[in-house]
Protein backbone atom coordinates (compact mmCIF):
# COMPACT_ATOMS: atom_id res chain seq x y z
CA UNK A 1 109.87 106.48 101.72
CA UNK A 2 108.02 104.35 99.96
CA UNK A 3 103.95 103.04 99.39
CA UNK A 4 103.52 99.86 98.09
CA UNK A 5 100.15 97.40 97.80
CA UNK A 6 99.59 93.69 98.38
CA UNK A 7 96.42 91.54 97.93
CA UNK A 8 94.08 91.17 100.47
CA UNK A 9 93.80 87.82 102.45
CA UNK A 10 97.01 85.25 103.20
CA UNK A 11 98.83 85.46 100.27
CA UNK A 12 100.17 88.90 100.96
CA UNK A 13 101.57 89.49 97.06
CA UNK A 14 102.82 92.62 96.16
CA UNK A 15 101.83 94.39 93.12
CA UNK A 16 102.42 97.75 93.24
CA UNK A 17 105.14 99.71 94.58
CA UNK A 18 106.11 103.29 94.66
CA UNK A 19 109.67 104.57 96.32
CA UNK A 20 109.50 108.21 97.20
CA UNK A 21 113.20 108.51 97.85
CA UNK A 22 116.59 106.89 97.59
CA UNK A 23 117.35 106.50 101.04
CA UNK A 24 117.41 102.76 101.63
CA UNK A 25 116.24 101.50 98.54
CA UNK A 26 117.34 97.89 99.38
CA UNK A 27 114.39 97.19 101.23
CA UNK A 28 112.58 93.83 99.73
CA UNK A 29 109.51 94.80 98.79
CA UNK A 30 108.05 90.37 99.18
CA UNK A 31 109.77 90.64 102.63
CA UNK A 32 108.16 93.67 103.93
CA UNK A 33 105.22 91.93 102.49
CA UNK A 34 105.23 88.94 103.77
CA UNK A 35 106.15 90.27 107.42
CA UNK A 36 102.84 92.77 107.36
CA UNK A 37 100.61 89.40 106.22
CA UNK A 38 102.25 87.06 108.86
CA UNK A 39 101.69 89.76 111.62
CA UNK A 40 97.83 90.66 110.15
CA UNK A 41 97.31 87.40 110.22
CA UNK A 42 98.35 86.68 113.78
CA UNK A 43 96.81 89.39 114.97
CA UNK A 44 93.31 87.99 113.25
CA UNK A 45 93.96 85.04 115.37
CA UNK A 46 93.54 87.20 118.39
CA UNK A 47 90.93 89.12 117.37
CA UNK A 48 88.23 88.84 114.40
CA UNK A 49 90.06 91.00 111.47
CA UNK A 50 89.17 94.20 110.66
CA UNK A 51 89.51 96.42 107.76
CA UNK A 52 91.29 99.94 108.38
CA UNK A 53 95.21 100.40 109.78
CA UNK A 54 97.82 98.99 111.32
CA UNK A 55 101.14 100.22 112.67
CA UNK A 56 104.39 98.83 113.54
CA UNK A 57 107.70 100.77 114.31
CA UNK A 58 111.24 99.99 114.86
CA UNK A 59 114.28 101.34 114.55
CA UNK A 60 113.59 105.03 113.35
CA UNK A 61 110.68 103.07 110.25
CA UNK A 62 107.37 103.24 110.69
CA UNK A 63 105.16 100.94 108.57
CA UNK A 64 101.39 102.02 108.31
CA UNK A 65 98.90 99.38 106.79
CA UNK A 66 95.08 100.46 105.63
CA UNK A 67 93.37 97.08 104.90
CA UNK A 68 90.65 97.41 102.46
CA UNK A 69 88.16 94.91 100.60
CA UNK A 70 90.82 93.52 97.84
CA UNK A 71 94.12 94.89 99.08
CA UNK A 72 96.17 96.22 101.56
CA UNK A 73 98.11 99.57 101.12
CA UNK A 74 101.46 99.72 103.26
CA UNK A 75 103.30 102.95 103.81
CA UNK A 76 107.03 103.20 104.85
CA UNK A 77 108.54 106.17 106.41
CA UNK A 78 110.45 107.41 108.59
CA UNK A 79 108.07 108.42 111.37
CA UNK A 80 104.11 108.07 112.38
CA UNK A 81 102.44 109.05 110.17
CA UNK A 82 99.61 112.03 110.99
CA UNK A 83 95.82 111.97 111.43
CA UNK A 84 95.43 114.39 107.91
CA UNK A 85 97.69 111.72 106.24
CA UNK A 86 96.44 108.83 107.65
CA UNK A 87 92.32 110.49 106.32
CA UNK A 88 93.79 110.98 102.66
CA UNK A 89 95.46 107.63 102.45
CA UNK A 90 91.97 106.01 103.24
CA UNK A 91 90.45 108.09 101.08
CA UNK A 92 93.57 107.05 97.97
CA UNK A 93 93.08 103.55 99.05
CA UNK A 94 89.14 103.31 98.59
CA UNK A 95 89.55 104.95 95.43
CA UNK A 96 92.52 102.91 94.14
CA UNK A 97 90.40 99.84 94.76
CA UNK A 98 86.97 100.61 92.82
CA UNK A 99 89.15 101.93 89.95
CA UNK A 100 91.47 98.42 89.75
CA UNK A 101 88.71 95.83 91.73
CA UNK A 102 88.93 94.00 88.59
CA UNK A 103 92.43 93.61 88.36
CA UNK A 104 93.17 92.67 92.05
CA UNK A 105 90.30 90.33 91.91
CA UNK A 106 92.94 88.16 89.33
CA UNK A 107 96.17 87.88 90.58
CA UNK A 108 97.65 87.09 86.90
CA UNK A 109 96.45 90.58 85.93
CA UNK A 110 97.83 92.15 89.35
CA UNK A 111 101.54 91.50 87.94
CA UNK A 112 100.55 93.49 84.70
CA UNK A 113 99.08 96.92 86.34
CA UNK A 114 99.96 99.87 84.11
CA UNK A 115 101.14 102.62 86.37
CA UNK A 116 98.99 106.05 86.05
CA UNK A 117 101.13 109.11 86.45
């Protein structure tokens, strides 16, 4: 449904978002946010944090997390997402954050990314 990618750490601020389809389009992107960072961060509490995925489901969504250096990349869909899928969003992510490391390194200039199509 939709792929969208907040800064690293405990301020959890989205900057990029990208909506695949129409079907609930009313999700809020700071709330989706937000609820990823709060539940990283309890579950570094628990455990020393680690950088690769996380997944939560409920009620027919599935939200996949990669945690990287700078950012972490969130995926919404409809169901679990599969091991090919889960090896090229790694692979995105990594790349995603050596081309814009300066840019998510500032959050002023995170609010200004120009979207590459």
């Amino acid at each position: 449904r939709r792929v969208l990618f907040r800064s690293a750490g405990t301020t959890g601020i989205p900057f990029y978002e990208y909506i695949f389809s129409s079907a609930r389009t009313t999700i809020d992107t700071a709330l989706i946010s937000g609820i990823s960072t709060a539940l990283s961060m309890f579950l570094n509490e628990l455990d020393e944090e680690k950088l690769g995925f996380e997944h939560m489901e409920r009620a027919g969504v599935s939200i996949t997390s990669h945690k990287g250096d700078l950012s972490t990349m969130m995926v919404i869909s409809d169901a679990p997402l599969p091991p090919i899928i889960l090896e090229q969003l790694e692979l995105g992510h990594k790349a995603v954050e050596s081309k814009f490391s300066k840019q998510m390194m500032i959050p002023d200039r995170m609010m200004s990314w120009k979207v590459c199509k």
